[in-house]
PDB file of N, CA and C in Angstrom:
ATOM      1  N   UNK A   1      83.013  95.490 104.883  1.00  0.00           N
ATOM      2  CA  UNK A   1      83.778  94.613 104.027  1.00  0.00           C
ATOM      3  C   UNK A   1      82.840  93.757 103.180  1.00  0.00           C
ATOM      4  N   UNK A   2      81.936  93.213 103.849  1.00  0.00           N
ATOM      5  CA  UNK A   2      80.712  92.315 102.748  1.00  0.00           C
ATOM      6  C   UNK A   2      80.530  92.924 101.688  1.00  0.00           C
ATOM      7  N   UNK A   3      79.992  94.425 102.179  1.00  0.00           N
ATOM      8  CA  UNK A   3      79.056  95.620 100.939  1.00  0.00           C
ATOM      9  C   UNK A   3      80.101  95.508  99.927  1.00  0.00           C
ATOM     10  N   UNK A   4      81.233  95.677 100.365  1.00  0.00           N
ATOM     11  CA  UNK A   4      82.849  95.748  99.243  1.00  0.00           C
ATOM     12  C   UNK A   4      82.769  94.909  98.351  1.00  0.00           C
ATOM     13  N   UNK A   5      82.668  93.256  99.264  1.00  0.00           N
ATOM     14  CA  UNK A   5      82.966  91.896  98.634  1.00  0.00           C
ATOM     15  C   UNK A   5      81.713  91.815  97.314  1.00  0.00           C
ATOM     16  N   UNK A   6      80.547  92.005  97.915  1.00  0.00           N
ATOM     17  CA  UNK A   6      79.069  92.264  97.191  1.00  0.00           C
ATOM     18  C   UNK A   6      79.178  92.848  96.168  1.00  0.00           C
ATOM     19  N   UNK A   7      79.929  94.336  95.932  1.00  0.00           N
ATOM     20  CA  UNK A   7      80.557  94.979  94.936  1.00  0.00           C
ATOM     21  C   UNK A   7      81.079  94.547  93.540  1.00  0.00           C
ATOM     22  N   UNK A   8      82.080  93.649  94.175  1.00  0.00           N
ATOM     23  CA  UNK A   8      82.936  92.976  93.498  1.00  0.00           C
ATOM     24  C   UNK A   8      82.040  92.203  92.694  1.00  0.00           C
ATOM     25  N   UNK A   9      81.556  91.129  93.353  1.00  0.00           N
ATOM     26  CA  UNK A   9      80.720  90.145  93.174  1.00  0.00           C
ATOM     27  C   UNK A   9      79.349  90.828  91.454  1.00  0.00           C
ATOM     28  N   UNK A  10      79.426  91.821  91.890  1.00  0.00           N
ATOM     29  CA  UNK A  10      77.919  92.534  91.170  1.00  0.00           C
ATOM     30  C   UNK A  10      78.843  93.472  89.767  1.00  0.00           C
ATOM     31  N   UNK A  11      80.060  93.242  90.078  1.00  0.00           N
ATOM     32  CA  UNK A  11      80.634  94.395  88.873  1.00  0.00           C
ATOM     33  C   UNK A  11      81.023  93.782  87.590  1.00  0.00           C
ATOM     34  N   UNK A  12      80.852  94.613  86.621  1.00  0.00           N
ATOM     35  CA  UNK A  12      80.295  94.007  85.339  1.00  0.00           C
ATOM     36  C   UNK A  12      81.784  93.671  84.341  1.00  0.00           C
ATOM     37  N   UNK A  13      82.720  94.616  84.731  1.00  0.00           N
ATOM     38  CA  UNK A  13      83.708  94.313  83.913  1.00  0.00           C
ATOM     39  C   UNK A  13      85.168  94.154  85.028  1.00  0.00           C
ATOM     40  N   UNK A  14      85.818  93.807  84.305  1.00  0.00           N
ATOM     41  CA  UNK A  14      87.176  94.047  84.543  1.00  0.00           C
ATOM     42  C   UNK A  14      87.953  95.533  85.344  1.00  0.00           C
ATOM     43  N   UNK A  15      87.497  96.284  84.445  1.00  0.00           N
ATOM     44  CA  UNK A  15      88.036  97.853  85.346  1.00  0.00           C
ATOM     45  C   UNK A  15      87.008  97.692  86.882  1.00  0.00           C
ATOM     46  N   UNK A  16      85.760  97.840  86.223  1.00  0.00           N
ATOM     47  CA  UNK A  16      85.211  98.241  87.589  1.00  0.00           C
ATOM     48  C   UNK A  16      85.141  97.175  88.887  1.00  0.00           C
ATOM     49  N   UNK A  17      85.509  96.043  88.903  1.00  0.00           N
ATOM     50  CA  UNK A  17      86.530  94.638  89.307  1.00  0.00           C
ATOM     51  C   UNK A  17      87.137  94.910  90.378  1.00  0.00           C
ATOM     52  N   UNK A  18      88.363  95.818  89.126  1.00  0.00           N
ATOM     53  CA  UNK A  18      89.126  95.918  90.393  1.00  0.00           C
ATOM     54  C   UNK A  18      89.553  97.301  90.732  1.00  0.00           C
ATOM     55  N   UNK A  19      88.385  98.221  90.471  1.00  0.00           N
ATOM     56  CA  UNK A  19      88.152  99.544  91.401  1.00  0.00           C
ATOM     57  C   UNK A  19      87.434  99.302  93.057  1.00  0.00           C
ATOM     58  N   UNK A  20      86.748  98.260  92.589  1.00  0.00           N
ATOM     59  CA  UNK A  20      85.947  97.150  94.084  1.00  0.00           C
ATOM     60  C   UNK A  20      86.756  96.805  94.640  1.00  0.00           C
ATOM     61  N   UNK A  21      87.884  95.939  94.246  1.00  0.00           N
ATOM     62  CA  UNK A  21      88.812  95.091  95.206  1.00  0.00           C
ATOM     63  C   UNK A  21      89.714  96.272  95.479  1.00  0.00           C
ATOM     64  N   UNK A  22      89.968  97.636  94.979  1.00  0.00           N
ATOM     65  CA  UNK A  22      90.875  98.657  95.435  1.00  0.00           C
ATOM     66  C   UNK A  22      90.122  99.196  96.563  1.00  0.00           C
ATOM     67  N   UNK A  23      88.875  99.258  96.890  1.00  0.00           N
ATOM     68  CA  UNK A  23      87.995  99.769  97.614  1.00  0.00           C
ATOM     69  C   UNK A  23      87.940  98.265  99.191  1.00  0.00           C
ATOM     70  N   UNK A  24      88.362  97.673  98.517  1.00  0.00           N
ATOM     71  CA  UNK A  24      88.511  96.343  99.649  1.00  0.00           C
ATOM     72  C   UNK A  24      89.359  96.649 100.291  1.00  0.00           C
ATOM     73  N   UNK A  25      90.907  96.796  99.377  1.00  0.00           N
ATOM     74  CA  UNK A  25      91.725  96.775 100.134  1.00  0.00           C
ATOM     75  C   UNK A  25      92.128  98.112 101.011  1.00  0.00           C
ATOM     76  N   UNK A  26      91.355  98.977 100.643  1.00  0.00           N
ATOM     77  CA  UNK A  26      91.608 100.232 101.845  1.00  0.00           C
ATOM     78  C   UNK A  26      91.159  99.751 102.957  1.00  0.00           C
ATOM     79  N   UNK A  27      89.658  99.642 102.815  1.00  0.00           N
ATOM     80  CA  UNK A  27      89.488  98.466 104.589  1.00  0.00           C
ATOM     81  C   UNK A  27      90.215  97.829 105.175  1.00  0.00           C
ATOM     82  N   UNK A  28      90.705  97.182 104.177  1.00  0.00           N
ATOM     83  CA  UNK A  28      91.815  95.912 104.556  1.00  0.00           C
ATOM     84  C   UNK A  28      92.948  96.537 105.439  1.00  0.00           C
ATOM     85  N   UNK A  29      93.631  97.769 104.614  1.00  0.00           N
ATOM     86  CA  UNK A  29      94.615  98.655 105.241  1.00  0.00           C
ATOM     87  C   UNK A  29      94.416  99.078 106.076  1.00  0.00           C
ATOM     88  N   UNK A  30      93.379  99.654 106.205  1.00  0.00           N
ATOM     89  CA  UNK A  30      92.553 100.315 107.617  1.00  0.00           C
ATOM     90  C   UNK A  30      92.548  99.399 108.835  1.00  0.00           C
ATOM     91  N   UNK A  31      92.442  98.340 108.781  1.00  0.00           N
ATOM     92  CA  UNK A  31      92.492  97.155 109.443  1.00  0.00           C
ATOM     93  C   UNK A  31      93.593  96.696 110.125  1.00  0.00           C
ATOM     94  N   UNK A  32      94.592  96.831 108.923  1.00  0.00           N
ATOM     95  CA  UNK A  32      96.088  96.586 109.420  1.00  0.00           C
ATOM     96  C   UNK A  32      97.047  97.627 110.092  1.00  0.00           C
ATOM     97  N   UNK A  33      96.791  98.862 109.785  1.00  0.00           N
ATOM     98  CA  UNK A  33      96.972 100.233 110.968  1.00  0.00           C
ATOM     99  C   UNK A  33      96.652  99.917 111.978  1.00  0.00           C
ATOM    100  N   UNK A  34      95.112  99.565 112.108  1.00  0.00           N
ATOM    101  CA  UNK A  34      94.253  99.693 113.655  1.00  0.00           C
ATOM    102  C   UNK A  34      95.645  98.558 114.452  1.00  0.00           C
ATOM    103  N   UNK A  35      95.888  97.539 113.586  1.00  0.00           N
ATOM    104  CA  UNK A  35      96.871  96.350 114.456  1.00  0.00           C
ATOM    105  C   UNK A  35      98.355  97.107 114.609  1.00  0.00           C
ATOM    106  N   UNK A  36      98.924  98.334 113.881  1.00  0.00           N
ATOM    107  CA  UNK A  36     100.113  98.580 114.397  1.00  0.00           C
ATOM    108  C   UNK A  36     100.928  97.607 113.742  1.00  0.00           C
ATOM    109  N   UNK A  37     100.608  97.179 112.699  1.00  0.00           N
ATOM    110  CA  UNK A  37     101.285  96.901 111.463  1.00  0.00           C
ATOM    111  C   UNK A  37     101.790  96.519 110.014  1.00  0.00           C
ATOM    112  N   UNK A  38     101.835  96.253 108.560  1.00  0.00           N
ATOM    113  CA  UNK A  38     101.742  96.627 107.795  1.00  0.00           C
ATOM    114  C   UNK A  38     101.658  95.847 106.473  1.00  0.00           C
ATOM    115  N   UNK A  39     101.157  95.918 105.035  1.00  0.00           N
ATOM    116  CA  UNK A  39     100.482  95.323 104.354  1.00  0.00           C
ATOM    117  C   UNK A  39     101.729  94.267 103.544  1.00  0.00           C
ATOM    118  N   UNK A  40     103.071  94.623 104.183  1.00  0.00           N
ATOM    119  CA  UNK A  40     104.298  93.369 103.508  1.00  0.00           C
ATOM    120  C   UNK A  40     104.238  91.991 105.109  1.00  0.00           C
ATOM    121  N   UNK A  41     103.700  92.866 106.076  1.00  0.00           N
ATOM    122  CA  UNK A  41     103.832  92.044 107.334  1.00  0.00           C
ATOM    123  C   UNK A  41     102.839  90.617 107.070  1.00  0.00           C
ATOM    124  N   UNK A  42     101.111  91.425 106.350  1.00  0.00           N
ATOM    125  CA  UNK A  42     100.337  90.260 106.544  1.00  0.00           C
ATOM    126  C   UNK A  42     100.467  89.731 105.569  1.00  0.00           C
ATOM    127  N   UNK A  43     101.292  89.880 104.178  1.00  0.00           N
ATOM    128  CA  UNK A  43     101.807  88.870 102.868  1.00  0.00           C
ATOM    129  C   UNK A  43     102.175  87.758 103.654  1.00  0.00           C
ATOM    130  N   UNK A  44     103.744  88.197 104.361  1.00  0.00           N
ATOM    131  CA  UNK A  44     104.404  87.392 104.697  1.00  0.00           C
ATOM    132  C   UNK A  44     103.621  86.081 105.711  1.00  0.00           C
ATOM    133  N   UNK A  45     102.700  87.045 106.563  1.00  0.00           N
ATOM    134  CA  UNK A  45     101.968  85.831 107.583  1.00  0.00           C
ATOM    135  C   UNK A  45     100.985  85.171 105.999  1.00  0.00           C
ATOM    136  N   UNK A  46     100.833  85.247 105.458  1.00  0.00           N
ATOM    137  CA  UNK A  46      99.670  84.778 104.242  1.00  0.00           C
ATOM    138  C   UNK A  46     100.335  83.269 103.327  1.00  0.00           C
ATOM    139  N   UNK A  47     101.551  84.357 103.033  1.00  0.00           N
ATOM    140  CA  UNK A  47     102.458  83.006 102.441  1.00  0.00           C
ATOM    141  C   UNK A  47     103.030  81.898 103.087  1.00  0.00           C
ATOM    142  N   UNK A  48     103.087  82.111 104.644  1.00  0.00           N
ATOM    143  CA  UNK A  48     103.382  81.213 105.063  1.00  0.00           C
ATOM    144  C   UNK A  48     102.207  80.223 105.856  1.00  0.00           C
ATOM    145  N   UNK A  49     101.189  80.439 105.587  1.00  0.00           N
ATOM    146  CA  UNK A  49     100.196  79.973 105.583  1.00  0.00           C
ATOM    147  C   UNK A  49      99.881  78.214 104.438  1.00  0.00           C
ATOM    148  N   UNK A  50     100.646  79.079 103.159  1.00  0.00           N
ATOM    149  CA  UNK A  50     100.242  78.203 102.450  1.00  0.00           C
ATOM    150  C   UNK A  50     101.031  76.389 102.347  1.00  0.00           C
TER     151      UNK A  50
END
């Protein structure tokens, strides 16, 4: 996830931006499978965060 974030961080435009943060969020997804559940579940825990 760093190397991802690092990505992001190092990319020069806009497209390639957010081909990085698309590349984040597969981890991210990957992440939320391994837990057995799903990417409207951790919005909802996110927004209610705020």
């Amino acid at each position: 996830m760093l190397e991802e974030y690092n990505e992001v961080l190092l990319s020069k435009n806009k497209n390639e931006r957010l081909g990085e943060i698309a590349d984040m969020m597969e981890v991210i997804s990957s992440l939320i499978e391994l837990e057995n559940s799903n990417l409207e579940a951790v919005i909802k825990m996110m927004k209610g965060k705020g």
